[in-house]
Protein backbone atom coordinates (compact mmCIF):
# COMPACT_ATOMS: atom_id res chain seq x y z
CA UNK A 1 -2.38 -17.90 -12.48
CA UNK A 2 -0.55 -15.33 -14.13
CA UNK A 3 -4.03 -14.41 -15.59
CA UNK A 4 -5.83 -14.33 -12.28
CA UNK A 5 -3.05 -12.05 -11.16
CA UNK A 6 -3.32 -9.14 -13.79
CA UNK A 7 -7.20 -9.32 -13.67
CA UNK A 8 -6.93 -8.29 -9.82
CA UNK A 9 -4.04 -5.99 -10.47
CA UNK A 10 -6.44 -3.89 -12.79
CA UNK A 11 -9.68 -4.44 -11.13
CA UNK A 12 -7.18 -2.56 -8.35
CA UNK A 13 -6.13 0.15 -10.56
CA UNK A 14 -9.96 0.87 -10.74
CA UNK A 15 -10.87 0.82 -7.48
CA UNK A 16 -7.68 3.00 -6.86
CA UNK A 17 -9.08 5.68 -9.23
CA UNK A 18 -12.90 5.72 -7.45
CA UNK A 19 -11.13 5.99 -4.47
CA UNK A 20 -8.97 9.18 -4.96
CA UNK A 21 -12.19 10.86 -6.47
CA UNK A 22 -14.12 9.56 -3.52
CA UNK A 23 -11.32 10.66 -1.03
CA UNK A 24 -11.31 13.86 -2.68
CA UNK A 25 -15.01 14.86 -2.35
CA UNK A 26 -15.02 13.57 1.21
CA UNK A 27 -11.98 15.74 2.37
CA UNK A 28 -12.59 19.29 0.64
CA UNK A 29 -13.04 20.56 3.76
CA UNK A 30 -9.50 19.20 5.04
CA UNK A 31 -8.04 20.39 1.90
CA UNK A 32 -9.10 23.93 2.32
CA UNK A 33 -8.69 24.02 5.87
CA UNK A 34 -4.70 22.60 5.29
CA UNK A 35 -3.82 24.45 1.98
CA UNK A 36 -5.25 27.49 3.37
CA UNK A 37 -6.91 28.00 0.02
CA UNK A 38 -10.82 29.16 -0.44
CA UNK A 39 -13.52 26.53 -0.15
CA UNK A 40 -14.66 27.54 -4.16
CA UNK A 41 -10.87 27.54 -5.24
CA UNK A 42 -10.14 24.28 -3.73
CA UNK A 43 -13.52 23.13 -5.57
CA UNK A 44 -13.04 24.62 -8.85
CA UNK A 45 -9.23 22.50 -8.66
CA UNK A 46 -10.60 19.58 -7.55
CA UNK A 47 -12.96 19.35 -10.51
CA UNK A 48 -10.16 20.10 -12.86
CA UNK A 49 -7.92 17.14 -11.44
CA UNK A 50 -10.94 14.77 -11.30
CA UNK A 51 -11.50 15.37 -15.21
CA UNK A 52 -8.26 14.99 -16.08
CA UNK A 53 -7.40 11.81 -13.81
CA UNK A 54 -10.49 10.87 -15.59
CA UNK A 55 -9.42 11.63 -19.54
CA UNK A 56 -5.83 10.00 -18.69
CA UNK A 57 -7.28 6.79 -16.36
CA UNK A 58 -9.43 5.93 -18.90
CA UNK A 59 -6.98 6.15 -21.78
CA UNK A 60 -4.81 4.10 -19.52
CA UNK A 61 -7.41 1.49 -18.67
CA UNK A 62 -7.63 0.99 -22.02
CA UNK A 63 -4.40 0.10 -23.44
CA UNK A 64 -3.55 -2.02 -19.96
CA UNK A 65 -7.11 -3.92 -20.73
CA UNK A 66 -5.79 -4.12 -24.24
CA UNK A 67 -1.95 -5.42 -23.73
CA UNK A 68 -2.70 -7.37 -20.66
CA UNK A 69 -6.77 -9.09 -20.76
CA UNK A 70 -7.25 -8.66 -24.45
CA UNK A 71 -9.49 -11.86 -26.03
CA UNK A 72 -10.60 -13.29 -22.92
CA UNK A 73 -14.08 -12.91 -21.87
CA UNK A 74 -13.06 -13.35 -17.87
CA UNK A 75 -12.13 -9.48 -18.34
CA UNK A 76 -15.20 -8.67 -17.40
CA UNK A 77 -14.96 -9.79 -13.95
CA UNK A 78 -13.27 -6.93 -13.40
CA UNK A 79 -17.11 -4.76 -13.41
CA UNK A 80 -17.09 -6.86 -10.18
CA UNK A 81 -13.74 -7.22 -8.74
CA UNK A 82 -12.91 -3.49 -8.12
CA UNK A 83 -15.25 -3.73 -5.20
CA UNK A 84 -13.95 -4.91 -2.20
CA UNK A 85 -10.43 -3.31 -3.15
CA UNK A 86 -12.16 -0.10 -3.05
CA UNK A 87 -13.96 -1.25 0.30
CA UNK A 88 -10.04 -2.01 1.39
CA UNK A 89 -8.87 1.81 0.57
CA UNK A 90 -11.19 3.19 1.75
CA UNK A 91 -11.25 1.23 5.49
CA UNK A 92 -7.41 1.98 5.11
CA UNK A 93 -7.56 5.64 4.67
CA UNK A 94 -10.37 5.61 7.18
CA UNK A 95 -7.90 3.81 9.70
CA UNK A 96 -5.16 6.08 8.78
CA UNK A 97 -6.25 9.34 8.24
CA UNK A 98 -9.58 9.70 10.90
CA UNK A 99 -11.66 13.13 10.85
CA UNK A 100 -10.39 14.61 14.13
CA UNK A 101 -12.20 17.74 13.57
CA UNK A 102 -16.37 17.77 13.22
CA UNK A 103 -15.93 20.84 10.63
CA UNK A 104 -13.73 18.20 8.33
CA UNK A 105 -16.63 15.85 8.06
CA UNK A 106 -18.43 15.99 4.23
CA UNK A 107 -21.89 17.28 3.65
CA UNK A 108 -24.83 14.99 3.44
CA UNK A 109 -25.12 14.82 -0.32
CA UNK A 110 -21.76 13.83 -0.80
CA UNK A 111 -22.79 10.35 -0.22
CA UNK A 112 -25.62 9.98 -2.43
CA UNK A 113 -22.80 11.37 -4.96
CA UNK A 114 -20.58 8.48 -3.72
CA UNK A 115 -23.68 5.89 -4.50
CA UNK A 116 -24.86 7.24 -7.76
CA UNK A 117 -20.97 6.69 -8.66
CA UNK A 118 -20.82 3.42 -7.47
CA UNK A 119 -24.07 2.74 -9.49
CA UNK A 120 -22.52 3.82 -12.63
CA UNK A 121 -18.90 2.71 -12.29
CA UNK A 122 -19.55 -1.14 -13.33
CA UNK A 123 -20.73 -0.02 -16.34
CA UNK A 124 -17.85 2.31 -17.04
CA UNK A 125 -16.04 -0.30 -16.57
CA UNK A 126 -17.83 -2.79 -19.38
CA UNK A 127 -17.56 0.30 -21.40
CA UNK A 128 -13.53 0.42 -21.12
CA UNK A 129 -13.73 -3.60 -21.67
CA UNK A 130 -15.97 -2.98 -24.76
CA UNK A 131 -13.62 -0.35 -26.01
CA UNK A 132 -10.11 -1.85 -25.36
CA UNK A 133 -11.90 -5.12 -27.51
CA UNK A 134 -12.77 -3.58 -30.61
CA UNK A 135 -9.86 -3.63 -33.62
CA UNK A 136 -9.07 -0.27 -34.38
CA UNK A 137 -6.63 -1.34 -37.47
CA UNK A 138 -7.95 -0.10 -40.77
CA UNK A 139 -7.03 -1.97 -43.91
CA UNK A 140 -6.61 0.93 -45.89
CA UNK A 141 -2.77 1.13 -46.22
């Protein structure tokens, strides 16, 4: 149980860190409009804290995979398990936080962003599995 637990905790962690890059490129309008800062500013910042939540997530994915799932093969239900926790954050902040104004709402090709991510994150995931399995410990000394 305690097992079953941890997987869903991660497989949460993941979907948490799709959906703060998802709610980002959705609300760069509201950002800009609320900080006051330029549309490219607020852009060329976003971009910088995406690659860095990405750099430090995935360093972090990778020692919780390793501490807390390490030898079991059932980690890699977590390629599938981040999905309908990202399908709850996102209903949430959509329930929470609605676009009020119609110059808020994100351009069309933020969405086929948003499905060529969700294409690709499984296998980020495996990859972060994959990693977080090998044996990095040398013999040499």
């Amino acid at each position: 149980m305690r097992y079953f637990i941890k997987l869903n905790v991660l497989s949460a962690f993941y979907a948490f860190m799709l959906f703060v890059v998802i709610g980002l490129l959705v609300n760069i309008y509201r950002i800009s409009r609320i900080s006051g800062l330029e549309l490219g500013k607020v852009d060329n910042l976003l971009l910088i804290f995406m690659l860095v939540l990405f750099i430090f997530s995935s360093i972090g994915f990778v020692w919780i995979t390793k501490k807390y799932l390490n030898g079991k093969k059932s980690k890699y239900f977590t390629a599938i398990l981040w999905y309908p926790y990202l399908f709850l954050f996102v209903n949430l902040f959509a329930i929470w936080f609605p676009i009020t104004e119609a110059a808020d709402k994100p351009a069309p090709v933020t969405g086929l962003i948003i499905i060529g991510a969700m294409i690709i994150y499984p296998f980020y995931i495996v990859i972060i599995n994959i990693i977080a399995s090998i044996n990095f410990k040398s013999d040499a000394g």
